[in-house]
PDB file of N, CA and C in Angstrom:
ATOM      1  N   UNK A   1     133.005  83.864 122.903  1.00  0.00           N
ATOM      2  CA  UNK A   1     131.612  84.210 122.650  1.00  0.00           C
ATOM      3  C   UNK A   1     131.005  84.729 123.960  1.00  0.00           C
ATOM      4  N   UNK A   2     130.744  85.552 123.750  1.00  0.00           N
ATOM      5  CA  UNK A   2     129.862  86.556 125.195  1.00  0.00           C
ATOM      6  C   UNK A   2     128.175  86.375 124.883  1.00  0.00           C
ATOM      7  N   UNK A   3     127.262  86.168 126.202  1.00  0.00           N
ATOM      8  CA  UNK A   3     126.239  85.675 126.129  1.00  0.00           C
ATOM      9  C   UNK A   3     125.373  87.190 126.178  1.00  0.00           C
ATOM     10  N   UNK A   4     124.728  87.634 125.073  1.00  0.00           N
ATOM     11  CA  UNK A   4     123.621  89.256 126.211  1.00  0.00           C
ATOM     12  C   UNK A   4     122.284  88.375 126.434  1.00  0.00           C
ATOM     13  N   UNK A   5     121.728  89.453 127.312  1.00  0.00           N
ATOM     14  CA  UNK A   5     120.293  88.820 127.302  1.00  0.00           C
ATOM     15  C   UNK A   5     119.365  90.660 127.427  1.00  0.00           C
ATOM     16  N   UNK A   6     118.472  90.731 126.959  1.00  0.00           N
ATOM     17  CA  UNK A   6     117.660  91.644 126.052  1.00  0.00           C
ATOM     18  C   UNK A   6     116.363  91.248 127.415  1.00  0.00           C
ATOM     19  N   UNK A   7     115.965  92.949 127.580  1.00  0.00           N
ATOM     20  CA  UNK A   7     114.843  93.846 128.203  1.00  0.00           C
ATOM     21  C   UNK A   7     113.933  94.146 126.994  1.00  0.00           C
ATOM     22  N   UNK A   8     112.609  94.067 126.936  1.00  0.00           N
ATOM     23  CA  UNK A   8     112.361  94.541 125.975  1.00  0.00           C
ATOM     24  C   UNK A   8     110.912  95.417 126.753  1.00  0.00           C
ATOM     25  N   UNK A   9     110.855  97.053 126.711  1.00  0.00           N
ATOM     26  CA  UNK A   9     109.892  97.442 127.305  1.00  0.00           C
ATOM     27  C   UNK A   9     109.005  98.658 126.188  1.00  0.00           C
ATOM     28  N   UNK A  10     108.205  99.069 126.909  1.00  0.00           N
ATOM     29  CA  UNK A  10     107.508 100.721 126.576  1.00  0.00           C
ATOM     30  C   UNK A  10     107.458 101.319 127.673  1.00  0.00           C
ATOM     31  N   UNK A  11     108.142 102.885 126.717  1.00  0.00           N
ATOM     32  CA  UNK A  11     108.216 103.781 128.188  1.00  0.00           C
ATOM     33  C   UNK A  11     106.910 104.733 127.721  1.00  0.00           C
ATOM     34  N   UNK A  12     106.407 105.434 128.874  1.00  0.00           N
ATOM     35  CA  UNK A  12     105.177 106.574 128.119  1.00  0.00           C
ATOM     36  C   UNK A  12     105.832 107.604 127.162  1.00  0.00           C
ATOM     37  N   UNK A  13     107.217 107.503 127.651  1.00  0.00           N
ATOM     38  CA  UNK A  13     107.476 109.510 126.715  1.00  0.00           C
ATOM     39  C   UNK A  13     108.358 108.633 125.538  1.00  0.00           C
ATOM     40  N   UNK A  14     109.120 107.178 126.031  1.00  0.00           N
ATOM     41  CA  UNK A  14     110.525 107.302 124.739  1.00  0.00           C
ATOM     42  C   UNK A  14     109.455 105.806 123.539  1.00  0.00           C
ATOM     43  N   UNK A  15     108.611 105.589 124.242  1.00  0.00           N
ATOM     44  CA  UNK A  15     107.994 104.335 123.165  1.00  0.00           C
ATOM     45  C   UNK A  15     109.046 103.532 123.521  1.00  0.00           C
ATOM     46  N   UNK A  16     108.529 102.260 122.451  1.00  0.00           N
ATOM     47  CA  UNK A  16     109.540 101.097 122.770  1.00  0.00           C
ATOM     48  C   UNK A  16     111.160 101.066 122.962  1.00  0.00           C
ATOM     49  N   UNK A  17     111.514 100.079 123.792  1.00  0.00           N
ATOM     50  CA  UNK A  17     113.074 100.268 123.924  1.00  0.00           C
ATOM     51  C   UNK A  17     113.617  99.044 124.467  1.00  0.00           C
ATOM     52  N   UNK A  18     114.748  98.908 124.230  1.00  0.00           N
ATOM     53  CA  UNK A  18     115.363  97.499 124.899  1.00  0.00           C
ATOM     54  C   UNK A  18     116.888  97.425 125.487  1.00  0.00           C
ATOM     55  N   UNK A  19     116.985  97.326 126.835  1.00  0.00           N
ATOM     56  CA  UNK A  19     118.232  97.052 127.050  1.00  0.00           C
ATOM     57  C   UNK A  19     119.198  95.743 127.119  1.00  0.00           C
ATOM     58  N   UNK A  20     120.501  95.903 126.505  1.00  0.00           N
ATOM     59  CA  UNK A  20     121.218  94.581 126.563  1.00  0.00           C
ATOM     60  C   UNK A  20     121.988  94.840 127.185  1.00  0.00           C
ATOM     61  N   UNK A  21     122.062  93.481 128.099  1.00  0.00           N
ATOM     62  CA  UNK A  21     122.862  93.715 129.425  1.00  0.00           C
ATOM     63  C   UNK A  21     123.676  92.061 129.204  1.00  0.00           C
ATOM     64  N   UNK A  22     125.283  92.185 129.120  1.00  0.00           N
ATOM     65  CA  UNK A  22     126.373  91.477 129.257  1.00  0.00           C
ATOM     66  C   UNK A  22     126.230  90.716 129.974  1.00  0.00           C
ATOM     67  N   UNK A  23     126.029  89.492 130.176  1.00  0.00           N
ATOM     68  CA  UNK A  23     125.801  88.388 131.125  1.00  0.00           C
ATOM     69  C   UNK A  23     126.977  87.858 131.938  1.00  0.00           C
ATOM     70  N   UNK A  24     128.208  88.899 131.635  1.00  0.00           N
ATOM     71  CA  UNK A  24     129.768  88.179 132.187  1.00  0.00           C
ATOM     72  C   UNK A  24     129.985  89.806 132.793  1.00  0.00           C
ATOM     73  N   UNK A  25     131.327  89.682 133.874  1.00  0.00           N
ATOM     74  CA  UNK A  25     131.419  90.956 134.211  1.00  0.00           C
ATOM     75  C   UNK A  25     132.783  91.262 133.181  1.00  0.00           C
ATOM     76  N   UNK A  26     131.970  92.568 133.062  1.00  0.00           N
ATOM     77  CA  UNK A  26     131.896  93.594 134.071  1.00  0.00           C
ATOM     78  C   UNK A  26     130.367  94.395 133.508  1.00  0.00           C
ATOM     79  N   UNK A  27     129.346  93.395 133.420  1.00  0.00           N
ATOM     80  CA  UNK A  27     128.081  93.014 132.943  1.00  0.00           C
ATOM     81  C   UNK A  27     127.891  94.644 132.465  1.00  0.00           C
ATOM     82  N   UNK A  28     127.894  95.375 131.850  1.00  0.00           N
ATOM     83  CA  UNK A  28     128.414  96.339 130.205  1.00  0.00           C
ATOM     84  C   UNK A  28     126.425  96.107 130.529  1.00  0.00           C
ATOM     85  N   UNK A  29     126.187  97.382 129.862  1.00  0.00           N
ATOM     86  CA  UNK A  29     124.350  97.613 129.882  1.00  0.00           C
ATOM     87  C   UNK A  29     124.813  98.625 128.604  1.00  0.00           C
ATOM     88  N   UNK A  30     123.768  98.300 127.442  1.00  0.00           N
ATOM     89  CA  UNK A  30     123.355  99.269 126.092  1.00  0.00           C
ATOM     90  C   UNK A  30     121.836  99.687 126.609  1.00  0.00           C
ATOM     91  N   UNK A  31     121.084 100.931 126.665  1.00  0.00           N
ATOM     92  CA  UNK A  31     119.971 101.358 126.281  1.00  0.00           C
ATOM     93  C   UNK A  31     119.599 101.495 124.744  1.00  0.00           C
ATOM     94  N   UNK A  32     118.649 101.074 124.039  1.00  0.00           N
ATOM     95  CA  UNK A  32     118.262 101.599 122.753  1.00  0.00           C
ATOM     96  C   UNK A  32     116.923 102.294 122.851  1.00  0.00           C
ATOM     97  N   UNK A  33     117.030 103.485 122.014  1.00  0.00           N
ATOM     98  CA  UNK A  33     115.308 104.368 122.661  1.00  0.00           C
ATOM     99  C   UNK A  33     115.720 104.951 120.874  1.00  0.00           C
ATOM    100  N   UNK A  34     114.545 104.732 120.095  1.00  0.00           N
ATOM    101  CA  UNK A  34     114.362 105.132 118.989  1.00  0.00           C
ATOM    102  C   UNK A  34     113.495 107.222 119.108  1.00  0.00           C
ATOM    103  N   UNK A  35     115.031 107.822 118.636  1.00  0.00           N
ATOM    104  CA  UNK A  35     114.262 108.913 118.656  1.00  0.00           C
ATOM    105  C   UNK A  35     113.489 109.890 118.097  1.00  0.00           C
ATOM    106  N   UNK A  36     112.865 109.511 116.962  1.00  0.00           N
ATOM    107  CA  UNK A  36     111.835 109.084 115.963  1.00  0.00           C
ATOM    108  C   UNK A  36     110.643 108.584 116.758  1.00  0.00           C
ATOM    109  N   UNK A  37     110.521 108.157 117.697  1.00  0.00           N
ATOM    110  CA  UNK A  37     109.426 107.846 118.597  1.00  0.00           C
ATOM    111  C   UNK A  37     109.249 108.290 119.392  1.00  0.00           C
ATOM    112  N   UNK A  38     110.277 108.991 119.991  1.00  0.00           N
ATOM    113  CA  UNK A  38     110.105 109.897 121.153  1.00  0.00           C
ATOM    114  C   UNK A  38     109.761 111.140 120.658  1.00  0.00           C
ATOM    115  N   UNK A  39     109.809 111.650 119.549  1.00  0.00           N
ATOM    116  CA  UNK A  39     109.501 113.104 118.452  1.00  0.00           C
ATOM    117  C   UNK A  39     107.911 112.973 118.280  1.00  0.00           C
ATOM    118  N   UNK A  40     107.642 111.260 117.988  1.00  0.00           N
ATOM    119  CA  UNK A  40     106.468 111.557 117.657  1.00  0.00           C
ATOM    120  C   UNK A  40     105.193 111.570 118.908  1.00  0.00           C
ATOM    121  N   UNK A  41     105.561 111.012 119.830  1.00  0.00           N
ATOM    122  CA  UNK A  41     105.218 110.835 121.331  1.00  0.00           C
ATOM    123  C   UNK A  41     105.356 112.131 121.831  1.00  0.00           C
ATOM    124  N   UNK A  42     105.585 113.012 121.596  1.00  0.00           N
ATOM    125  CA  UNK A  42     106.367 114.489 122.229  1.00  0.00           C
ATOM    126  C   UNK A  42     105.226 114.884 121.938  1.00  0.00           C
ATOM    127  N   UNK A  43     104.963 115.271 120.111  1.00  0.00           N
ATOM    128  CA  UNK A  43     103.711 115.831 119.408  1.00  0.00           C
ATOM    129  C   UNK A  43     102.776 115.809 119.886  1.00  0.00           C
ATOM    130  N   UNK A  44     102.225 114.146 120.135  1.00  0.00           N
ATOM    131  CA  UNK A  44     101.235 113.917 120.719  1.00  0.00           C
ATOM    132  C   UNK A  44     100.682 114.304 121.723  1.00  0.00           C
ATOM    133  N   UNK A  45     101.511 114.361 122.834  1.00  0.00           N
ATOM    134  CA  UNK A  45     101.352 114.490 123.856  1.00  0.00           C
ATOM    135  C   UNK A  45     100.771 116.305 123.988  1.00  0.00           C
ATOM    136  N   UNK A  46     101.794 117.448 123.112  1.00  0.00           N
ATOM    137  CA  UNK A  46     101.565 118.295 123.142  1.00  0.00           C
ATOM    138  C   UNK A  46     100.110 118.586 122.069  1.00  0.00           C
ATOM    139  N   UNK A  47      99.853 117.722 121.730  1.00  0.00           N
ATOM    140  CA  UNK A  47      98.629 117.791 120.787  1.00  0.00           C
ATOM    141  C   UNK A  47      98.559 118.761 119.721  1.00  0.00           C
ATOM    142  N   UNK A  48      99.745 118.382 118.596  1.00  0.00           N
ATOM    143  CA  UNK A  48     100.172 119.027 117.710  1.00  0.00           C
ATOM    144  C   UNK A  48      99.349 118.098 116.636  1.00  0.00           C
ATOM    145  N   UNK A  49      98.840 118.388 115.886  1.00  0.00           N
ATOM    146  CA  UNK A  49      98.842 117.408 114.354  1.00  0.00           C
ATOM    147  C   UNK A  49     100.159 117.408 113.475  1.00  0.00           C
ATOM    148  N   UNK A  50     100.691 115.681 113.322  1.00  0.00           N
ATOM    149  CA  UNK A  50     101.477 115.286 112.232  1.00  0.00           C
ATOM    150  C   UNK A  50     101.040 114.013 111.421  1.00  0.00           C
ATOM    151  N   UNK A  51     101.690 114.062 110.408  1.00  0.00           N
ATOM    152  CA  UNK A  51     102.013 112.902 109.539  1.00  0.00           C
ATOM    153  C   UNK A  51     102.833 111.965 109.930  1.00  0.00           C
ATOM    154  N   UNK A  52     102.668 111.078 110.452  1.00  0.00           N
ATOM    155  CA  UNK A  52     103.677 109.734 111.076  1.00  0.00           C
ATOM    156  C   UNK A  52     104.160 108.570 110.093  1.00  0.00           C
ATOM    157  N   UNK A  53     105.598 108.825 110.055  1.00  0.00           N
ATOM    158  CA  UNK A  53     105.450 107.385 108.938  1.00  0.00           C
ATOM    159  C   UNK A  53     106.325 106.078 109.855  1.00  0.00           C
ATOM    160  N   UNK A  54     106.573 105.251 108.943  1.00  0.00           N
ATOM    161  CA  UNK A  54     107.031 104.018 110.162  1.00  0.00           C
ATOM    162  C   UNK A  54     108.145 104.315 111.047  1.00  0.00           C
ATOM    163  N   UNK A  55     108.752 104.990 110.752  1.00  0.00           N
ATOM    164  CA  UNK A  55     109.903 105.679 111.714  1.00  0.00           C
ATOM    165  C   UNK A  55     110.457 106.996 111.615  1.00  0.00           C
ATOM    166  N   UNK A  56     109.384 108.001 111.630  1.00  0.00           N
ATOM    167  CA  UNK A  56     109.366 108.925 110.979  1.00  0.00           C
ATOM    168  C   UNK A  56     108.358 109.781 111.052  1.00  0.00           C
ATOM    169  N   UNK A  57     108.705 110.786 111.154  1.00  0.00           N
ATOM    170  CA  UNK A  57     107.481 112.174 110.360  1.00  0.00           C
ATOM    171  C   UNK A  57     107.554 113.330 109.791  1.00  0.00           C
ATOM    172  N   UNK A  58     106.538 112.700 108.652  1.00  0.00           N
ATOM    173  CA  UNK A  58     105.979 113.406 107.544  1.00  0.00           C
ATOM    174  C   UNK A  58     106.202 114.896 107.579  1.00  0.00           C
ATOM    175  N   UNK A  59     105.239 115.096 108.319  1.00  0.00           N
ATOM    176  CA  UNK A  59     105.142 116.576 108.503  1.00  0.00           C
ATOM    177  C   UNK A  59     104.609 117.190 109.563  1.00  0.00           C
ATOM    178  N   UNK A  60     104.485 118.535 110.075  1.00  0.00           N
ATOM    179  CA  UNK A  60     103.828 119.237 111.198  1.00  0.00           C
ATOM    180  C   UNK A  60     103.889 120.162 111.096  1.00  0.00           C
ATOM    181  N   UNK A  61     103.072 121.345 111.417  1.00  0.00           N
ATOM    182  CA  UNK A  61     102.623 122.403 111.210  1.00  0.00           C
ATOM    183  C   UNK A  61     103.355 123.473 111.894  1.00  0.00           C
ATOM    184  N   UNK A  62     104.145 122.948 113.246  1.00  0.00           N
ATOM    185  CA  UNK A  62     104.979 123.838 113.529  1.00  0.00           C
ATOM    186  C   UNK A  62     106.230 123.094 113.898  1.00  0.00           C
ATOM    187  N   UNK A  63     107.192 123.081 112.696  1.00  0.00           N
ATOM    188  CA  UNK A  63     108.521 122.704 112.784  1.00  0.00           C
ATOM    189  C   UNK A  63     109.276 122.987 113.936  1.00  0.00           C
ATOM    190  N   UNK A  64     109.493 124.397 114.529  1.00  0.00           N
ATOM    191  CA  UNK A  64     110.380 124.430 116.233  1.00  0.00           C
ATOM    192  C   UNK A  64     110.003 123.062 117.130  1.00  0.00           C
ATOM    193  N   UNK A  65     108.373 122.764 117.353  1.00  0.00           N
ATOM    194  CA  UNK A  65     107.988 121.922 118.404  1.00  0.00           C
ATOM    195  C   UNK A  65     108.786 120.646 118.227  1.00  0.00           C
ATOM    196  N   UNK A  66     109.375 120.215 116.852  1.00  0.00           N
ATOM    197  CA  UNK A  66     110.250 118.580 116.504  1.00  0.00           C
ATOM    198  C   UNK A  66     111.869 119.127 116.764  1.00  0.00           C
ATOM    199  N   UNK A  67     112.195 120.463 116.575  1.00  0.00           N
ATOM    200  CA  UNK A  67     112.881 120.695 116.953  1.00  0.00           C
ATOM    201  C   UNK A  67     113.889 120.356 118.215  1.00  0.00           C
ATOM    202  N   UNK A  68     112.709 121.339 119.207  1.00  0.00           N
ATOM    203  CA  UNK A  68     112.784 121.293 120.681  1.00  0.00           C
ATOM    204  C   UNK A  68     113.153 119.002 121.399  1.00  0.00           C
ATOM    205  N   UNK A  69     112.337 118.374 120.786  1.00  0.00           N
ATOM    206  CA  UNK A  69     112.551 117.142 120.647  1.00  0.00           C
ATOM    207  C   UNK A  69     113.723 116.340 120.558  1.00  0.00           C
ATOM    208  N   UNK A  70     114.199 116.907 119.094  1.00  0.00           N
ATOM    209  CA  UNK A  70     115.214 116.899 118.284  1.00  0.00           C
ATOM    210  C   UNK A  70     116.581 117.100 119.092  1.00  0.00           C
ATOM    211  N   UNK A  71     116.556 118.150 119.797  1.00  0.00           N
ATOM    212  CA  UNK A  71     117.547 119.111 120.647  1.00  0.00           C
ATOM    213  C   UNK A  71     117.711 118.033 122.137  1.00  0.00           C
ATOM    214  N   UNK A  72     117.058 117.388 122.362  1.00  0.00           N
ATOM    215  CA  UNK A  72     117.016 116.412 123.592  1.00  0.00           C
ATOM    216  C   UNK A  72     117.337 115.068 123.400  1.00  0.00           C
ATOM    217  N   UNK A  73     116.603 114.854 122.289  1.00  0.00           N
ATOM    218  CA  UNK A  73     117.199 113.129 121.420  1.00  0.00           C
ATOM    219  C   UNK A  73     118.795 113.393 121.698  1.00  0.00           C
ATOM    220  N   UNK A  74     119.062 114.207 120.871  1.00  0.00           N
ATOM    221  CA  UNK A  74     120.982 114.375 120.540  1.00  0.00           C
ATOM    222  C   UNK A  74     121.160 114.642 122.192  1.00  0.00           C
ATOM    223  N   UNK A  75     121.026 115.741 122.418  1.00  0.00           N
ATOM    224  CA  UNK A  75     121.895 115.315 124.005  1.00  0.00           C
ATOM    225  C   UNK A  75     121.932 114.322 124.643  1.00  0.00           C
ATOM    226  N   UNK A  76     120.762 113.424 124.723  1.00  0.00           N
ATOM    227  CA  UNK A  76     120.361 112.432 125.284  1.00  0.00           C
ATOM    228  C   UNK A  76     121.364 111.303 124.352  1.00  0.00           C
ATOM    229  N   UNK A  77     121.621 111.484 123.193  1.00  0.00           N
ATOM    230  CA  UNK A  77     122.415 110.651 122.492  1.00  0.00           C
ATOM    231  C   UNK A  77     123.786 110.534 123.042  1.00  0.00           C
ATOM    232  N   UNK A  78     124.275 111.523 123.371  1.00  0.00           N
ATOM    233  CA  UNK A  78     125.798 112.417 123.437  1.00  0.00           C
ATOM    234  C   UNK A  78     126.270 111.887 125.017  1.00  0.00           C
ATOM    235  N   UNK A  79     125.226 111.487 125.483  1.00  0.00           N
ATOM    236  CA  UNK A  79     125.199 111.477 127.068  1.00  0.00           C
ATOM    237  C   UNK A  79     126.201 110.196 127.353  1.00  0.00           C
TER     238      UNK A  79
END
């Protein structure tokens, strides 16, 4: 049985997130960043109007801008 112990923060651009970090070596670190929150945090920021649902959105008026988002989540995934 391996022990983690859990970060739990908010970033300004990715929203909530939590890292688990392995309490034995070769102490192993997971990031989790929901990117569904970082899409909708993006919007905002660029001061787009959307529809937000609990992990999710609805809709927006200009589809490329979730895109562009979209295109960074996955790399950022891939990484």
């Amino acid at each position: 049985m391996v022990n983690h112990d859990y970060v739990y923060a908010v970033d300004r651009d990715f929203g909530p997130f939590f890292l688990k970090v392995c309490s034995y070596f070769p102490f192993n670190a997971k990031l989790y960043v929901n990117g569904h929150e970082y899409a909708k945090r993006q919007l905002a920021r660029q001061e787009i109007a959307f529809a937000a649902l609990d992990n999710g959105i609805l809709s927006w008026p200009i589809p490329s801008a979730c895109k562009r988002s979209d295109r960074f989540v996955t790399a950022l995934a891939r990484a």
